[in-house]
Each structure stands twice: as C-alpha cells, then as structure tokens.
N, C-alpha and C. Protein backbone atom coordinates (compact mmCIF):
# COMPACT_ATOMS: atom_id res chain seq x y z
N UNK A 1 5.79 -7.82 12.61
CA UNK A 1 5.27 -6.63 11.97
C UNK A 1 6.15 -6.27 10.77
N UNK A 2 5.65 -6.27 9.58
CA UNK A 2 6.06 -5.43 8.61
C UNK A 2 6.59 -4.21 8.77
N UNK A 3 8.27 -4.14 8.08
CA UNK A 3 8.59 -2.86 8.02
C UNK A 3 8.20 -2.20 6.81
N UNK A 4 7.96 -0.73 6.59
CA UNK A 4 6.85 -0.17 5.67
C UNK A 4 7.94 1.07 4.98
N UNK A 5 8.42 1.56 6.03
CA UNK A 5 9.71 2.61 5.27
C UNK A 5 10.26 1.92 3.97
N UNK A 6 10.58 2.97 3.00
CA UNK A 6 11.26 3.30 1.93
C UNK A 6 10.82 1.90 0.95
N UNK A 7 9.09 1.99 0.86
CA UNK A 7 8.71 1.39 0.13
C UNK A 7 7.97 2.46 -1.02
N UNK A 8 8.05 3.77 -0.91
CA UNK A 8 7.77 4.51 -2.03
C UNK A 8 8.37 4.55 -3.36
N UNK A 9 6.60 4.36 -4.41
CA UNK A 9 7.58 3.35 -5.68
C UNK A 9 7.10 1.88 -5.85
N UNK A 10 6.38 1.67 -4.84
CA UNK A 10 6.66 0.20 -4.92
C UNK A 10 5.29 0.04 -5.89
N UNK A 11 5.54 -1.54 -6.43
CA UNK A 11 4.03 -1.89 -6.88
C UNK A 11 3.59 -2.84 -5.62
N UNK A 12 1.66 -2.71 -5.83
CA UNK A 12 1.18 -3.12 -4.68
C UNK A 12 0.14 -4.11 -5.33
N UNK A 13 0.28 -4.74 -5.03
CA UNK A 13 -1.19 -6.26 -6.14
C UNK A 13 -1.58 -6.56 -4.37
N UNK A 14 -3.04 -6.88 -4.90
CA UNK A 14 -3.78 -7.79 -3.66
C UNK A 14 -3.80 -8.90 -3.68
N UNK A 15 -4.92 -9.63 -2.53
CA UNK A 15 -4.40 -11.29 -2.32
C UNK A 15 -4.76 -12.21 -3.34
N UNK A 16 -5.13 -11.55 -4.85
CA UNK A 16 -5.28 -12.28 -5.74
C UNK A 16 -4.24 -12.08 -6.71
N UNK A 17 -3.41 -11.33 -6.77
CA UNK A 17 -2.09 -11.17 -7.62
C UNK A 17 -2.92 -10.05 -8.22
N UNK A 18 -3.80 -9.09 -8.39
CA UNK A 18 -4.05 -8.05 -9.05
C UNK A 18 -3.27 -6.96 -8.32
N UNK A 19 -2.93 -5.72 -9.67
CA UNK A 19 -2.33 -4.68 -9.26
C UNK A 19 -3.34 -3.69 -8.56
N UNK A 20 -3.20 -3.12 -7.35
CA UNK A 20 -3.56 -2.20 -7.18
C UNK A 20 -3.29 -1.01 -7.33
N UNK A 21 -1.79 -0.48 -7.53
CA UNK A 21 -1.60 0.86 -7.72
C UNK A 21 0.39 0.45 -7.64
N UNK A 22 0.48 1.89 -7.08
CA UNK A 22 2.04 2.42 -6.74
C UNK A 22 2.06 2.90 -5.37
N UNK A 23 2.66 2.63 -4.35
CA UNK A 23 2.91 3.19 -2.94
C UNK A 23 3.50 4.90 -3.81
N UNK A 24 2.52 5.41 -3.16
CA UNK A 24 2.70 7.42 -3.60
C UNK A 24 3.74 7.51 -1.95
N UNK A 25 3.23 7.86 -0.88
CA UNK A 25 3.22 8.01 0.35
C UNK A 25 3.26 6.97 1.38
N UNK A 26 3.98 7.50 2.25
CA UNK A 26 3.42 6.65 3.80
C UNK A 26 2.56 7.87 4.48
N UNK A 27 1.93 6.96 5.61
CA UNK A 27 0.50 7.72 6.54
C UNK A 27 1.55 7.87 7.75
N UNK A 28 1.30 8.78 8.08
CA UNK A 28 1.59 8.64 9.97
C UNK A 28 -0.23 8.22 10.77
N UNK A 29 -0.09 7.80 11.82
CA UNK A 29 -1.25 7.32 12.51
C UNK A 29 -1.19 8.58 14.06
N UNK A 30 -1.45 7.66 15.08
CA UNK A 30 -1.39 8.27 16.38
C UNK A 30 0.51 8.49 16.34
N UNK A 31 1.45 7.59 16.23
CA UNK A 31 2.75 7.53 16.25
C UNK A 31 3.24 8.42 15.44
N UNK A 32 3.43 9.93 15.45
CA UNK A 32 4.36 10.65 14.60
C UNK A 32 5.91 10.31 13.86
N UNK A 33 6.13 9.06 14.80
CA UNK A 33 7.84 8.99 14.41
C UNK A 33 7.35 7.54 13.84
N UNK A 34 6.18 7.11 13.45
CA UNK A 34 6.79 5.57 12.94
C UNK A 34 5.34 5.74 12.20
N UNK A 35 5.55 5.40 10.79
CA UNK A 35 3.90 5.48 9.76
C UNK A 35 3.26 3.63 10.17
N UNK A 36 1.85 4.20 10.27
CA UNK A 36 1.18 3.12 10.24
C UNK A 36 0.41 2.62 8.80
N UNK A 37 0.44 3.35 7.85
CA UNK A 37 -0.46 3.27 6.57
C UNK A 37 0.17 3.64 5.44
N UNK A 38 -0.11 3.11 4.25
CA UNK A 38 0.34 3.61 2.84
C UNK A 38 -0.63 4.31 2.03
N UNK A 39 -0.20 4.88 1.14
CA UNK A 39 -1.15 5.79 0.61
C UNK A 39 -0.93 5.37 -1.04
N UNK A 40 -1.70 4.22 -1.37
CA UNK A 40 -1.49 3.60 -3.10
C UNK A 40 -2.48 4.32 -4.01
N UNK A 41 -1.40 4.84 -5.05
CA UNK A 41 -2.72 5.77 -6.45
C UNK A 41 -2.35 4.61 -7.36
N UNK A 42 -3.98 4.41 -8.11
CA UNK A 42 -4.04 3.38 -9.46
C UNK A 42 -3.67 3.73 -10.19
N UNK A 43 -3.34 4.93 -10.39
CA UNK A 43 -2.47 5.84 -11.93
C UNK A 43 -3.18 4.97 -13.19
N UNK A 44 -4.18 5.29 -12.88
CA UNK A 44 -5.80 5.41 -13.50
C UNK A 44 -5.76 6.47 -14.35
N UNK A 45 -6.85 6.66 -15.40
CA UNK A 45 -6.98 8.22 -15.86
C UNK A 45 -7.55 8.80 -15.03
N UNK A 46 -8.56 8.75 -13.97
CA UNK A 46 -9.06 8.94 -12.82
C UNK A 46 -8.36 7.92 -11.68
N UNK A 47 -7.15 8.42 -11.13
CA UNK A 47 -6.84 7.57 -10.48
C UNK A 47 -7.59 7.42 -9.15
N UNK A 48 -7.35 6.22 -8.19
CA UNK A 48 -7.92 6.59 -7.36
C UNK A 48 -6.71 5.91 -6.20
N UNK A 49 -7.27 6.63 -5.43
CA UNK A 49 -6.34 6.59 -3.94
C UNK A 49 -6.88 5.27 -3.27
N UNK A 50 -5.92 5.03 -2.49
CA UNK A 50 -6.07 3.70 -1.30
C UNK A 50 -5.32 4.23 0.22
N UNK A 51 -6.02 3.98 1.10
CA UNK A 51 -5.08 3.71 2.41
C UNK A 51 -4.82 2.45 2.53
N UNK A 52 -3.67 1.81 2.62
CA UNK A 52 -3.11 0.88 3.38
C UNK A 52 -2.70 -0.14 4.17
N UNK A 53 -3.45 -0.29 5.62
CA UNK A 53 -2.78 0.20 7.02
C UNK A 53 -2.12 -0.70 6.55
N UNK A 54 -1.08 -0.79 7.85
CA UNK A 54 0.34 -2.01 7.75
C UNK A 54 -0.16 -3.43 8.21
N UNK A 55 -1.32 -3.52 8.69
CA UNK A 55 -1.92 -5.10 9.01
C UNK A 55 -2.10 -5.37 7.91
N UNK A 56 -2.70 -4.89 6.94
CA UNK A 56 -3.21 -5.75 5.12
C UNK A 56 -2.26 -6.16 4.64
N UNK A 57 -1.10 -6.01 5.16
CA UNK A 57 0.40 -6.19 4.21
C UNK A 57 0.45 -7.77 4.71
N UNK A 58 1.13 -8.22 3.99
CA UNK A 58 1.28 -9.94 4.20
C UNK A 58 2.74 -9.91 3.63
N UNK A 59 3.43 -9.13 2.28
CA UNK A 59 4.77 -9.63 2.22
C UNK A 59 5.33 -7.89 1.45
N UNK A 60 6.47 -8.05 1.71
CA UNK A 60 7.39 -6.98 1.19
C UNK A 60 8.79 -7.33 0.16
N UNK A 61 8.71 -7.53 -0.95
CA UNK A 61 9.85 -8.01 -1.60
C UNK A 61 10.59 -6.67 -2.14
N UNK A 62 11.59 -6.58 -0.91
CA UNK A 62 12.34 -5.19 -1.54
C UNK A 62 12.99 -5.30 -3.40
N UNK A 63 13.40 -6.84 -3.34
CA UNK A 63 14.49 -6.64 -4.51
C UNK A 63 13.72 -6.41 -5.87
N UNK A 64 12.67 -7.19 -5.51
CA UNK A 64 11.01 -6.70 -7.00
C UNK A 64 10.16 -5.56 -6.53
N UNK A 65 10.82 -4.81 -5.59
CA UNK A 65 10.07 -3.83 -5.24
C UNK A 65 8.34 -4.15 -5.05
N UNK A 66 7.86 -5.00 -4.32
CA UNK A 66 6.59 -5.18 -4.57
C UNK A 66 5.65 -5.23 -3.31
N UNK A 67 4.87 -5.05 -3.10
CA UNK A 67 4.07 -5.40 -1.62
C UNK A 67 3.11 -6.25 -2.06
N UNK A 68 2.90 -6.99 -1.48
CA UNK A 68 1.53 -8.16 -1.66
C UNK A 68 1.09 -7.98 -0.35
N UNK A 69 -0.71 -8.07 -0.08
CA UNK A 69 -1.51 -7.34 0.24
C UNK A 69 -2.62 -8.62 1.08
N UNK A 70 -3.06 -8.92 2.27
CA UNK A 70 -3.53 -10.27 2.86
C UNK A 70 -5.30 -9.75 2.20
N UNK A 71 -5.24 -8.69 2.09
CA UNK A 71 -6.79 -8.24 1.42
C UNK A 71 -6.85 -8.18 -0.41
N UNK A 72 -8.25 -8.23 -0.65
CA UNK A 72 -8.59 -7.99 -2.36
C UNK A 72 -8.90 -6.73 -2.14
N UNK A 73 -8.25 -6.05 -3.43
CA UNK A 73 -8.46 -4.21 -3.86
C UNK A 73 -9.85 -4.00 -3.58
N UNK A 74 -10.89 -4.53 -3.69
CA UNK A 74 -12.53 -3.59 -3.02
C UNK A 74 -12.97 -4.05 -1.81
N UNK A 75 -11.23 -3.92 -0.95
CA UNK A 75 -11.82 -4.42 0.55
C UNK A 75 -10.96 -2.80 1.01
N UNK A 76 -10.50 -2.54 0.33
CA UNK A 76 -9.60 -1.48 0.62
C UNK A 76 -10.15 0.03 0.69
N UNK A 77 -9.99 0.90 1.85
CA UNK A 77 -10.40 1.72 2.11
C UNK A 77 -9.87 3.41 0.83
N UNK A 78 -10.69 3.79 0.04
CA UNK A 78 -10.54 4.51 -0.95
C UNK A 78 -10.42 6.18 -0.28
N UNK A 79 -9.65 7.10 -0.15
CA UNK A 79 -9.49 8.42 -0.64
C UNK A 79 -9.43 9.33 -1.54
N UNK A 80 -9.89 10.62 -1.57
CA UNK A 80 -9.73 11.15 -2.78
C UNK A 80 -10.55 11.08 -4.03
C-alpha cells in the first residue's frame, strides 16, 4: 500500500504521463486517523477537483515530488 501523507503540493499526471492537477488535500474515509483519498485541483481557470482514492496510485516519487496514477484523468471521480 502506498503511503499518501505529506504529499500536499505534489504534481499528479495519469497512466499516460498527462498532468492532472496538484494534490490540494488528503480525504479521510471510514479511518479518521489514516486518509484514504486525495483531493487534486487542475488550477484550471475553472479548475476542477478530483478525488483520488489511494488504490489509483501506482507510484510516489517524493524527491520529484510527483504521484503517477494506475488510471487516465476521465476515469477519475470529479468534485466541485
């Protein structure tokens, strides 16, 4: 399992190398003490929101700050 803490900031591209946004937030789920979801804005002129969850994640490169994503951005569940 992917660890997901103190990835706020990060850039997030899907499983095609496109950007999807910036990690804004983490989600909490049923688990109050451990987040199950991220919360990515496209910083769009209309941005738009994404949830996450921590299964879509496939890699975490802290030192490029980046998340790469096992899904493509219009598989991704939109908020906001």
């Amino acid at each position: 399992m992917t660890e997901i803490l103190d990835t706020t900031g990060f850039l997030v591209a899907d499983s095609l190398g496109r950007r999807v946004g910036r990690v804004e937030c983490l989600m909490h789920g049923t688990a109050p003490t451990r987040p199950g979801s991220l919360a990515v804005c496209s910083r769009r002129r209309f941005g738009r929101h994404f949830v996450v969850p921590e299964s879509a994640i496939r890699t975490i490169d802290r030192r490029a700050r980046r998340v790469q994503l096992r899904r493509q951005r219009d598989e991704l569940q939109r908020f906001l």
